[in-house]
PDB file of N, CA and C in Angstrom:
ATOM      1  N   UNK A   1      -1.059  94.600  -6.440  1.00  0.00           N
ATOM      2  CA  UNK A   1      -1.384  93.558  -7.400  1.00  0.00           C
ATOM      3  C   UNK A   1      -2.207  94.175  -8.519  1.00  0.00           C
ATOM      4  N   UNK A   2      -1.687  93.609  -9.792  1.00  0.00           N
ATOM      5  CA  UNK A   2      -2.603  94.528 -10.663  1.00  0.00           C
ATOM      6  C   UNK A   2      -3.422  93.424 -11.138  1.00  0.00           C
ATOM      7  N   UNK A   3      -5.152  94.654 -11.708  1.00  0.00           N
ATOM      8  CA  UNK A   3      -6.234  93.601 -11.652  1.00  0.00           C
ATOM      9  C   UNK A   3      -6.611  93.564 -13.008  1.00  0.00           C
ATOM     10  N   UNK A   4      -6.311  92.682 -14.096  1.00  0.00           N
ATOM     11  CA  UNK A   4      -6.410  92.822 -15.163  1.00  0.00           C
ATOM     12  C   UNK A   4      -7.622  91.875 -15.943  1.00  0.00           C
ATOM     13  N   UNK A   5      -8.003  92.249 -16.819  1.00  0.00           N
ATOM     14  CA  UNK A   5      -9.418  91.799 -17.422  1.00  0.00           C
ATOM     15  C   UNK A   5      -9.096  90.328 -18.093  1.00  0.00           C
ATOM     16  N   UNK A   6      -9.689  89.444 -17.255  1.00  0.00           N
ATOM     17  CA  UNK A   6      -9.100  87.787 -17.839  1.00  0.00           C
ATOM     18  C   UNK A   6      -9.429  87.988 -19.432  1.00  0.00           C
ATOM     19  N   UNK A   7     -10.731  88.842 -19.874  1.00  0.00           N
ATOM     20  CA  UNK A   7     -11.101  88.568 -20.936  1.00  0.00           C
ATOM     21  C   UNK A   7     -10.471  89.078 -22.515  1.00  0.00           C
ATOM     22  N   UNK A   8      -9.233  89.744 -21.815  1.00  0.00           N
ATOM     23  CA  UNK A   8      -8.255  90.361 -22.663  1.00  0.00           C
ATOM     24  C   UNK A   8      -6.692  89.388 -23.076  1.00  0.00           C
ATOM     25  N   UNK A   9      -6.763  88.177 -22.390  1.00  0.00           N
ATOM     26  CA  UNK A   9      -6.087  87.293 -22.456  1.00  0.00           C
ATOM     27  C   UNK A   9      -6.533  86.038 -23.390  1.00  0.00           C
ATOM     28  N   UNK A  10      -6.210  85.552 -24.130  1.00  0.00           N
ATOM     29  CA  UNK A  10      -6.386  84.027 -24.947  1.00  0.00           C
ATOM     30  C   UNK A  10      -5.085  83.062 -24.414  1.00  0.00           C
ATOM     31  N   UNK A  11      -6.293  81.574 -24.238  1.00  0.00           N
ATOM     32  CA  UNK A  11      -5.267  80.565 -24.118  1.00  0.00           C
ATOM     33  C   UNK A  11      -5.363  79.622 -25.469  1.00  0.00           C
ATOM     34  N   UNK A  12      -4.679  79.376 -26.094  1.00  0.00           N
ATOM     35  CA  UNK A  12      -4.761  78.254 -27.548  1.00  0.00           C
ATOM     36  C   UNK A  12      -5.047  76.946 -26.272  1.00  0.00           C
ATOM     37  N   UNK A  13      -5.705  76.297 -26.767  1.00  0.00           N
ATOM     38  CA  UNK A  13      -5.930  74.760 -26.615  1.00  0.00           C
ATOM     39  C   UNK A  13      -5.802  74.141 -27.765  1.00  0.00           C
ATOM     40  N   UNK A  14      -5.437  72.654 -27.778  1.00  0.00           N
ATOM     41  CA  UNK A  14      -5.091  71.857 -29.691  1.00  0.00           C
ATOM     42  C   UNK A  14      -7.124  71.307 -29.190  1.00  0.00           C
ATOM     43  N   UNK A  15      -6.911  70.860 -30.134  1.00  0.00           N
ATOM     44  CA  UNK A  15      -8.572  70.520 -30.062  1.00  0.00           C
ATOM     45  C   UNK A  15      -8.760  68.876 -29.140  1.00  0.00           C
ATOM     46  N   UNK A  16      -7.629  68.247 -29.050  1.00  0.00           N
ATOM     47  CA  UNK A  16      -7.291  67.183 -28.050  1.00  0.00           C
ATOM     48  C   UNK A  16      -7.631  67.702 -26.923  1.00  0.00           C
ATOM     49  N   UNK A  17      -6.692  69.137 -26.490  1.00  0.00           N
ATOM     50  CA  UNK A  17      -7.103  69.392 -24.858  1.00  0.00           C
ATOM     51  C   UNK A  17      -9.037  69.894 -25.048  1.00  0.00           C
ATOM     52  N   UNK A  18      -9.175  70.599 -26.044  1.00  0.00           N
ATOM     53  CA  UNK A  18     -10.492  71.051 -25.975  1.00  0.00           C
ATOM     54  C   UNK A  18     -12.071  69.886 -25.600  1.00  0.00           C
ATOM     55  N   UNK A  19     -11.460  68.923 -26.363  1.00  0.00           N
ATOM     56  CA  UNK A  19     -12.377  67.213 -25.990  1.00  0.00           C
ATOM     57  C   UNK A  19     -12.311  67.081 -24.619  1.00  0.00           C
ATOM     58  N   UNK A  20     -11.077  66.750 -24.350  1.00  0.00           N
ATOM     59  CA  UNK A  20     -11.033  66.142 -23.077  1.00  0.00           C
ATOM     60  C   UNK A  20     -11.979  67.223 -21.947  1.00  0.00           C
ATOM     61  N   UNK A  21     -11.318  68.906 -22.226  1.00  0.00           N
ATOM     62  CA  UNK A  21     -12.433  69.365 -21.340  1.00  0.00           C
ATOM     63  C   UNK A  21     -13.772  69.578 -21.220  1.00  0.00           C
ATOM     64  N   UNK A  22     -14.053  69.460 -22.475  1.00  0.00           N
ATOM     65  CA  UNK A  22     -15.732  69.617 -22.900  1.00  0.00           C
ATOM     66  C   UNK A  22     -15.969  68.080 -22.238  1.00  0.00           C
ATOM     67  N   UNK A  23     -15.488  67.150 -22.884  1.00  0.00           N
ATOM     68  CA  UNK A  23     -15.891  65.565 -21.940  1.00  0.00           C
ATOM     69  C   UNK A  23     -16.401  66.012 -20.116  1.00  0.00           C
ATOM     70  N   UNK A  24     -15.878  66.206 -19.802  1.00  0.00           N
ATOM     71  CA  UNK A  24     -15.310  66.601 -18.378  1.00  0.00           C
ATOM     72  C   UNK A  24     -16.693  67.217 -17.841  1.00  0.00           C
ATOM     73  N   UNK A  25     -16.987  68.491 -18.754  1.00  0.00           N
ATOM     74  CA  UNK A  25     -18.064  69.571 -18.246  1.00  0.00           C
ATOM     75  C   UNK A  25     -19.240  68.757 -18.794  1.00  0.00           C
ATOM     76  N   UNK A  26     -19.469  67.924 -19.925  1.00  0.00           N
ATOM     77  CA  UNK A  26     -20.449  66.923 -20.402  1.00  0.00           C
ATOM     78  C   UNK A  26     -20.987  66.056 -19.336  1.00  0.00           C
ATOM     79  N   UNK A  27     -20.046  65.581 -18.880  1.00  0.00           N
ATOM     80  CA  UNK A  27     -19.942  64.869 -17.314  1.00  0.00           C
ATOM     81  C   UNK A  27     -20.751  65.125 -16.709  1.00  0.00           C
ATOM     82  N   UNK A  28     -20.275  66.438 -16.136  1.00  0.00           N
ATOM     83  CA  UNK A  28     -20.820  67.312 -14.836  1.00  0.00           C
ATOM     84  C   UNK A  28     -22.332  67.459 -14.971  1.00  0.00           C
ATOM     85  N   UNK A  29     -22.284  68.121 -16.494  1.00  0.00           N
ATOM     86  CA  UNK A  29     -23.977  68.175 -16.425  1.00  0.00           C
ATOM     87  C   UNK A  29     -24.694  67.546 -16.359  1.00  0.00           C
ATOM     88  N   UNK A  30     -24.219  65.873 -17.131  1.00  0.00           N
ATOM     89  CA  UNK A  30     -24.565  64.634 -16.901  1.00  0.00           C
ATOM     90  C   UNK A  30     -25.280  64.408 -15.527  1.00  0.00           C
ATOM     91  N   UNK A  31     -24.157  64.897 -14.550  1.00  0.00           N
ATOM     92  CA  UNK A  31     -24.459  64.759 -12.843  1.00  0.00           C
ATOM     93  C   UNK A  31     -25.727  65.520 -12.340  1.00  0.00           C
ATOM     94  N   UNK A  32     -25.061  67.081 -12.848  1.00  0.00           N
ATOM     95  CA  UNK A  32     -26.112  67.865 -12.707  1.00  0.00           C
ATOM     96  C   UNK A  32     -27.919  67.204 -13.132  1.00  0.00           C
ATOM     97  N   UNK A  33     -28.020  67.037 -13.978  1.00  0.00           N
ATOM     98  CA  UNK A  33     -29.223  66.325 -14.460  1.00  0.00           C
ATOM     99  C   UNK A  33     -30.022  65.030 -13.803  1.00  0.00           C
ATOM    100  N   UNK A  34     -28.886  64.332 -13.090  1.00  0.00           N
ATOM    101  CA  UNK A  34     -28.964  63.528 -12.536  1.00  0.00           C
ATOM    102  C   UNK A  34     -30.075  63.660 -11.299  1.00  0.00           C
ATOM    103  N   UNK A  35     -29.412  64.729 -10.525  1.00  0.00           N
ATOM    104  CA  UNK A  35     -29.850  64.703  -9.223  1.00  0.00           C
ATOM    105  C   UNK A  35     -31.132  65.686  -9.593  1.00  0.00           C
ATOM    106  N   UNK A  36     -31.182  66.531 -10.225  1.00  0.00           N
ATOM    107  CA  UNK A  36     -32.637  67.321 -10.691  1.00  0.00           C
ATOM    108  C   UNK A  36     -33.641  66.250 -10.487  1.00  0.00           C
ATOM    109  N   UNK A  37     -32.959  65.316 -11.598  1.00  0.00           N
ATOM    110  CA  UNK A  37     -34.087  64.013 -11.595  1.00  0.00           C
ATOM    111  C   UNK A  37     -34.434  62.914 -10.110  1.00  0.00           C
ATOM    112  N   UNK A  38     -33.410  62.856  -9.393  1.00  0.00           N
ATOM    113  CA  UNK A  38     -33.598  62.547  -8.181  1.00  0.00           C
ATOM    114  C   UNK A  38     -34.420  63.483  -7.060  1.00  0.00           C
ATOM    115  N   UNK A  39     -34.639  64.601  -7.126  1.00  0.00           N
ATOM    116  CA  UNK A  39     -35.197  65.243  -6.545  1.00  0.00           C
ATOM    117  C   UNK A  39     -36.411  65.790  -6.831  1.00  0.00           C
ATOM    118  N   UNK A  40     -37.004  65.471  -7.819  1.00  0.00           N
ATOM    119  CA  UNK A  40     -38.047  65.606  -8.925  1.00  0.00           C
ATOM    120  C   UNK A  40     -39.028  63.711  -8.255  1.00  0.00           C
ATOM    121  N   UNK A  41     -37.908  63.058  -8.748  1.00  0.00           N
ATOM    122  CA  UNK A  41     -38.786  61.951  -8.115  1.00  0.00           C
ATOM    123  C   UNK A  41     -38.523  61.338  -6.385  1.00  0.00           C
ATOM    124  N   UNK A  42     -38.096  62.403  -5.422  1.00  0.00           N
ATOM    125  CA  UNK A  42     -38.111  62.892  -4.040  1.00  0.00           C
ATOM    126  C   UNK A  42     -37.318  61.376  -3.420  1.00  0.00           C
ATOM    127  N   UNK A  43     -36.101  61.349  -3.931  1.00  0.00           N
ATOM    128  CA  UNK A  43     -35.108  60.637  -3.668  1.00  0.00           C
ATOM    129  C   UNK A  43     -34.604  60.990  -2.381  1.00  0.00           C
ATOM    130  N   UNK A  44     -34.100  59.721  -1.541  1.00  0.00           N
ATOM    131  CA  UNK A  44     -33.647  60.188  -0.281  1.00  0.00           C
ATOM    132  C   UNK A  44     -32.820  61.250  -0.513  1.00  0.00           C
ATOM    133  N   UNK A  45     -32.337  62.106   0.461  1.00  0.00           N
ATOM    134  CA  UNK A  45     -31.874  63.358   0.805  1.00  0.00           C
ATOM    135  C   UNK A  45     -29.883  62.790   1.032  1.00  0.00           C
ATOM    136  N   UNK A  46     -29.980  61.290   1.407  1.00  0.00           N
ATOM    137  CA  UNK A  46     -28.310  60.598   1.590  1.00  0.00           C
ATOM    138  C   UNK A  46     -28.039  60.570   0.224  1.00  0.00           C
ATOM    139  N   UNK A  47     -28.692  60.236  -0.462  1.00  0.00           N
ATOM    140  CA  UNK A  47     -28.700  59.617  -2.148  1.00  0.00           C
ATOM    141  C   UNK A  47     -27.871  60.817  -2.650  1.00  0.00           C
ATOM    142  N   UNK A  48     -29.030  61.888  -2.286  1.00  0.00           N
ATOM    143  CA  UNK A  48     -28.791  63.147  -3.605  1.00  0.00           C
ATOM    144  C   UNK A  48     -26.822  63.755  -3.139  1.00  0.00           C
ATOM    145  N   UNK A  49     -27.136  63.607  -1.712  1.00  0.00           N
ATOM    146  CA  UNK A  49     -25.639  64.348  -0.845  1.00  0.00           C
ATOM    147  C   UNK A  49     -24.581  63.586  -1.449  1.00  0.00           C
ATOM    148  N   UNK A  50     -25.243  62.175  -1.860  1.00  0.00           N
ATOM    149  CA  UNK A  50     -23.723  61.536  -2.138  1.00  0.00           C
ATOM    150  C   UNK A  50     -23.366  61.701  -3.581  1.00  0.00           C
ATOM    151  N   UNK A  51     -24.353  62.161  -4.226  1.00  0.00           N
ATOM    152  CA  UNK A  51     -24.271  62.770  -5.844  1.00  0.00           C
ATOM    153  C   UNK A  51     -23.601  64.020  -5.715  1.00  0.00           C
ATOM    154  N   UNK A  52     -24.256  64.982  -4.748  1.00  0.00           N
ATOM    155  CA  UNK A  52     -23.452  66.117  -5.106  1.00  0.00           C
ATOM    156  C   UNK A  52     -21.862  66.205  -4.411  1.00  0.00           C
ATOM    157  N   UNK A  53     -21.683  65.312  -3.883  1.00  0.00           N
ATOM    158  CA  UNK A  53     -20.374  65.155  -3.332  1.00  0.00           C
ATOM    159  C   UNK A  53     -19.203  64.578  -4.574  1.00  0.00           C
ATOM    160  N   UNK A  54     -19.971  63.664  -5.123  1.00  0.00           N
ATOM    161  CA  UNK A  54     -19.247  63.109  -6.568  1.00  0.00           C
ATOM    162  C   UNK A  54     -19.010  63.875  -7.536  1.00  0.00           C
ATOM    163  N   UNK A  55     -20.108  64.992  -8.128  1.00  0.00           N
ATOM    164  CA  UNK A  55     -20.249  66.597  -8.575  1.00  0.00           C
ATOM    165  C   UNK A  55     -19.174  67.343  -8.176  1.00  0.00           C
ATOM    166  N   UNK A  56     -19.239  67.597  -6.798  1.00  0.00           N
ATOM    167  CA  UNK A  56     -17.665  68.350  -6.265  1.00  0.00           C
ATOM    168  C   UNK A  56     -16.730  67.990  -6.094  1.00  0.00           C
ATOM    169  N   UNK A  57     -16.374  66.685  -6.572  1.00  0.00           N
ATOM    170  CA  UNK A  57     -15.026  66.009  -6.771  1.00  0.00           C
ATOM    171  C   UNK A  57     -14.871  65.880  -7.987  1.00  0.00           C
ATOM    172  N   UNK A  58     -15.698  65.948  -9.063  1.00  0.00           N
ATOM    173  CA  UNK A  58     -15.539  66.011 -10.602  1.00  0.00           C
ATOM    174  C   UNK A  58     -15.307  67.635 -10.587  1.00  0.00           C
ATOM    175  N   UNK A  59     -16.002  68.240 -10.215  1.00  0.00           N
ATOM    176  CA  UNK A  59     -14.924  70.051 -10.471  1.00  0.00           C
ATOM    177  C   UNK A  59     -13.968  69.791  -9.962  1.00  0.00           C
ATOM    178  N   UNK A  60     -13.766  69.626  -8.593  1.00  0.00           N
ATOM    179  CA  UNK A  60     -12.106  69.730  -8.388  1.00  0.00           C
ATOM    180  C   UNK A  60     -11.369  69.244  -9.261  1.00  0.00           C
ATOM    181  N   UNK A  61     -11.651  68.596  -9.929  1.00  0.00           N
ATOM    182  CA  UNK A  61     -10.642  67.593 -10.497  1.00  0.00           C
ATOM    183  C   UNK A  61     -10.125  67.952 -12.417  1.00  0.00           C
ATOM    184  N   UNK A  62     -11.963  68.181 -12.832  1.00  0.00           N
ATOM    185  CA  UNK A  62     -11.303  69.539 -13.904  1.00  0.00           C
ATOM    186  C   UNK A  62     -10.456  71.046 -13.432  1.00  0.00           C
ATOM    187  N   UNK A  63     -10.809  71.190 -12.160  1.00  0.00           N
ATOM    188  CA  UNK A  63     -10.230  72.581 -11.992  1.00  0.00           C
ATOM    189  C   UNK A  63      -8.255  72.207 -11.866  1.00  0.00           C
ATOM    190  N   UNK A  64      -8.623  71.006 -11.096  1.00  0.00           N
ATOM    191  CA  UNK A  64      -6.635  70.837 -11.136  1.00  0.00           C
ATOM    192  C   UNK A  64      -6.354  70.562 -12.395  1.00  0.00           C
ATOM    193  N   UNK A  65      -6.781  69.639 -13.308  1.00  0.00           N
ATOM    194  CA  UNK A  65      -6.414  69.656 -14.639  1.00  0.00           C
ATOM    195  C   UNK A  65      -5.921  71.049 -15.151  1.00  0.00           C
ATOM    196  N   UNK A  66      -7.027  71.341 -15.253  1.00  0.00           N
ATOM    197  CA  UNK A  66      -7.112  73.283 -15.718  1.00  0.00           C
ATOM    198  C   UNK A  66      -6.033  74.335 -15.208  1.00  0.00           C
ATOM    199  N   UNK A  67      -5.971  74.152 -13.786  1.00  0.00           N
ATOM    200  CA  UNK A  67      -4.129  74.679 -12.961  1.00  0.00           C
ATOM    201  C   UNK A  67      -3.302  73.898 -13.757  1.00  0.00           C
ATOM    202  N   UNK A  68      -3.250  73.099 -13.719  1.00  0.00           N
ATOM    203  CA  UNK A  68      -1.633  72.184 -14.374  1.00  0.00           C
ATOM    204  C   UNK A  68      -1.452  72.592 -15.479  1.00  0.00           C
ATOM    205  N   UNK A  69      -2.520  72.911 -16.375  1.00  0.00           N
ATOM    206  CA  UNK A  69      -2.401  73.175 -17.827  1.00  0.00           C
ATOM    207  C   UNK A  69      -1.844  74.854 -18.275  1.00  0.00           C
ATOM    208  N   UNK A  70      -2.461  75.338 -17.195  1.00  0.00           N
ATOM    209  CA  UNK A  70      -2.080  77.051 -16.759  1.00  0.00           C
ATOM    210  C   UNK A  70      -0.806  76.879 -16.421  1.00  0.00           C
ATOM    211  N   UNK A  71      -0.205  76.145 -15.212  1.00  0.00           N
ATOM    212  CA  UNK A  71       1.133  76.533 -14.846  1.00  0.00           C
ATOM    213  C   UNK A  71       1.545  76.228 -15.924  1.00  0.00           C
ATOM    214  N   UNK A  72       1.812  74.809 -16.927  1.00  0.00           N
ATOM    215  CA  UNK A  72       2.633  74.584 -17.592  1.00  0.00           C
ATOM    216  C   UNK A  72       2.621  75.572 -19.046  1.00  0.00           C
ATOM    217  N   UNK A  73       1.919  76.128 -19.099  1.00  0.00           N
ATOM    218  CA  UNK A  73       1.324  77.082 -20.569  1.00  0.00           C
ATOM    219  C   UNK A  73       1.629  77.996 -20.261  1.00  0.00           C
ATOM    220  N   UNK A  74       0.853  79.055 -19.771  1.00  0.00           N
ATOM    221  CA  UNK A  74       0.820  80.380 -19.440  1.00  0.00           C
ATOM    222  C   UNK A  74       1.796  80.566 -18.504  1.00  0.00           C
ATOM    223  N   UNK A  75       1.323  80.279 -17.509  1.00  0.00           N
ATOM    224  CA  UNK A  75       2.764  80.725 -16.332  1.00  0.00           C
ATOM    225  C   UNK A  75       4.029  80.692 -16.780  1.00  0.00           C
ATOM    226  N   UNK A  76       4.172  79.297 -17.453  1.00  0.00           N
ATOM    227  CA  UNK A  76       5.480  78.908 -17.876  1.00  0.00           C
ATOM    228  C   UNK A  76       6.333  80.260 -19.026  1.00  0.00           C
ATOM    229  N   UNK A  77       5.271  80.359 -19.521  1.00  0.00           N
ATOM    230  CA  UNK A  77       5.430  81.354 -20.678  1.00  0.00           C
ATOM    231  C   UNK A  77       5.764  82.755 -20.215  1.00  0.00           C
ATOM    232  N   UNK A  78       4.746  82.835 -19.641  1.00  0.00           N
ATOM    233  CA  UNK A  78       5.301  84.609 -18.624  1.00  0.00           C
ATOM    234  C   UNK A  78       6.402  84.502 -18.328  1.00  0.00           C
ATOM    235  N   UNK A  79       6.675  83.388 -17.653  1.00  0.00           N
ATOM    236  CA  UNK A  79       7.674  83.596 -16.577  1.00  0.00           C
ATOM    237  C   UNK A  79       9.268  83.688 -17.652  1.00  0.00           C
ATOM    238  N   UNK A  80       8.828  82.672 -18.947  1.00  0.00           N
ATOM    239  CA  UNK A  80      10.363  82.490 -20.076  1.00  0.00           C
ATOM    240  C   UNK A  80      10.593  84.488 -20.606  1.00  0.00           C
ATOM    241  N   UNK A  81       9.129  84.893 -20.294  1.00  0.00           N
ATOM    242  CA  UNK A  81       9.405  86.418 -20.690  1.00  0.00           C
ATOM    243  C   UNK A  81       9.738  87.207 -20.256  1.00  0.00           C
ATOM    244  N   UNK A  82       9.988  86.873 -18.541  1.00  0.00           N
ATOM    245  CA  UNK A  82      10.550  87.851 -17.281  1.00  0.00           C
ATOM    246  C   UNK A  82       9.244  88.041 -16.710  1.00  0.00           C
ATOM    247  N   UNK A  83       8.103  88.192 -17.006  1.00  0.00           N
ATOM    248  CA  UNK A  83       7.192  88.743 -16.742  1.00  0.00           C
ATOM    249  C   UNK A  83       6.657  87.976 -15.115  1.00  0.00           C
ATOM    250  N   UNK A  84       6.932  88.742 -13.931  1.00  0.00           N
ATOM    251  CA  UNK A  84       6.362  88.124 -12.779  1.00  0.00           C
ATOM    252  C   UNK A  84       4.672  88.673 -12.475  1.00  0.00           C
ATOM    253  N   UNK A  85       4.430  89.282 -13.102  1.00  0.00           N
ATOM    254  CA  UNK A  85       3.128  89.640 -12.827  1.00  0.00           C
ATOM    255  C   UNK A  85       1.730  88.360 -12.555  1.00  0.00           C
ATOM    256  N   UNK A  86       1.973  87.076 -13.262  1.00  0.00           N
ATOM    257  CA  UNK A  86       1.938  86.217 -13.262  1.00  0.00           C
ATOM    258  C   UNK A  86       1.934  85.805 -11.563  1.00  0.00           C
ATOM    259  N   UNK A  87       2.410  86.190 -11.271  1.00  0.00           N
ATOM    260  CA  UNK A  87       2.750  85.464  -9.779  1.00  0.00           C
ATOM    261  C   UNK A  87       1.561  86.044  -8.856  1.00  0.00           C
ATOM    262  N   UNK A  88       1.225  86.985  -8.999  1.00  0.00           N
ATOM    263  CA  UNK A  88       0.073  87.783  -8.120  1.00  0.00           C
ATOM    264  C   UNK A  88      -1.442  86.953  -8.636  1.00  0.00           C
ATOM    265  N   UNK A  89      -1.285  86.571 -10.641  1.00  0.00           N
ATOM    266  CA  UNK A  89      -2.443  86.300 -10.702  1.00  0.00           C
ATOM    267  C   UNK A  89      -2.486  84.584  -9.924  1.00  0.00           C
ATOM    268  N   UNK A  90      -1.090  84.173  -9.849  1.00  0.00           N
ATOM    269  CA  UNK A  90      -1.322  82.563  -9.324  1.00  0.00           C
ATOM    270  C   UNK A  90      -1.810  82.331  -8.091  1.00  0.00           C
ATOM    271  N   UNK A  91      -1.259  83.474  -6.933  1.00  0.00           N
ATOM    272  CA  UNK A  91      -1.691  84.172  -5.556  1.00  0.00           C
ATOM    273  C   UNK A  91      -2.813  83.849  -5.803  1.00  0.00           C
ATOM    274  N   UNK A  92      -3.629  84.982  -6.533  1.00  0.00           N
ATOM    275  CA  UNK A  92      -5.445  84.703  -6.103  1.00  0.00           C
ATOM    276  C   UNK A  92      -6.132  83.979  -6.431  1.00  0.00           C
ATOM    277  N   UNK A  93      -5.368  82.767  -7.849  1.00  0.00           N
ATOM    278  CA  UNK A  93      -6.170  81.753  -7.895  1.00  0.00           C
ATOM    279  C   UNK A  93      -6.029  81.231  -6.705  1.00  0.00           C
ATOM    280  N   UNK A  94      -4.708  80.821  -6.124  1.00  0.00           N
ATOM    281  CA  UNK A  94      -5.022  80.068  -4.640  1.00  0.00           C
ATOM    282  C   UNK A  94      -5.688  80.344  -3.592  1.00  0.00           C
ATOM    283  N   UNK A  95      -6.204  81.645  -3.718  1.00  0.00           N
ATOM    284  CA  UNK A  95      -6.932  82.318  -2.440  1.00  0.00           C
ATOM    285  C   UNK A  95      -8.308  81.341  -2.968  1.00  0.00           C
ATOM    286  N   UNK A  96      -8.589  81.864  -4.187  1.00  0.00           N
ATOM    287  CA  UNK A  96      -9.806  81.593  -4.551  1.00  0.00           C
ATOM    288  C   UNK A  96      -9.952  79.813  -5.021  1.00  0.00           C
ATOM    289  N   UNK A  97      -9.070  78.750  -4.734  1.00  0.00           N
ATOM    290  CA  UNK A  97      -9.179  77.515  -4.557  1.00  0.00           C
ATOM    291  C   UNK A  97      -8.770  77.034  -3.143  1.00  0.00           C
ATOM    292  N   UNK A  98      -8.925  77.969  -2.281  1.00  0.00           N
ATOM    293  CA  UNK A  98      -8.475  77.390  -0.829  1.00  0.00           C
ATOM    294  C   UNK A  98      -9.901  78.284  -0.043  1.00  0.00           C
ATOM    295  N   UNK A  99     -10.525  78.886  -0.536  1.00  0.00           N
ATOM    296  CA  UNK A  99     -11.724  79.665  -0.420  1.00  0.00           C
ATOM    297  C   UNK A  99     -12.724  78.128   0.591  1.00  0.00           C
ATOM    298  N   UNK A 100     -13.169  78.432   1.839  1.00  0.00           N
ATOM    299  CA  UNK A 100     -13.935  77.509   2.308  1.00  0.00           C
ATOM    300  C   UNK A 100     -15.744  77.171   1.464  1.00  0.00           C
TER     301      UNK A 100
END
């Protein structure tokens, strides 16, 4: 598998997809901030678990956005070019979203 530097790659986003994901991560921090403040003013310990559980269902949920947008973009694109190399990098995203 070859290991290539993500940071040598660009994805275009229209500035539509760019909102929606900045919304998304706006969110999160939203959350994030949230529970700082719950734990700052020594909020039950069920409270905060059920915040950060809502937190890790708002990443999952940008992160599948974010796959769907990859397969249909990039992957899609490699793949119209012959290019399977693509396939190794889709491999370790799944390692690394099936990661316990």
């Amino acid at each position: 598998m070859k290991d290539e530097n993500c940071c040598n790659k660009k994805t275009h986003r229209t500035d539509e997809e760019k909102k929606i994901i900045n919304n998304r991560i706006s969110r999160i921090e939203g959350q994030l901030k949230g529970i700082k403040r719950m734990v700052a003013e020594d909020t039950y310990c069920k409270d905060i678990l059920v915040q950060l559980s809502a937190i890790e269902n708002s990443i999952k949920s940008l992160s599948n956005h974010m796959l769907e947008k990859h397969l249909y973009s990039c992957v899609a694109k490699e793949l119209e070019h012959g290019s399977t190399d693509i396939i190794d990098e889709l491999i370790g995203l799944f390692k690394k979203f099936n990661k316990a």
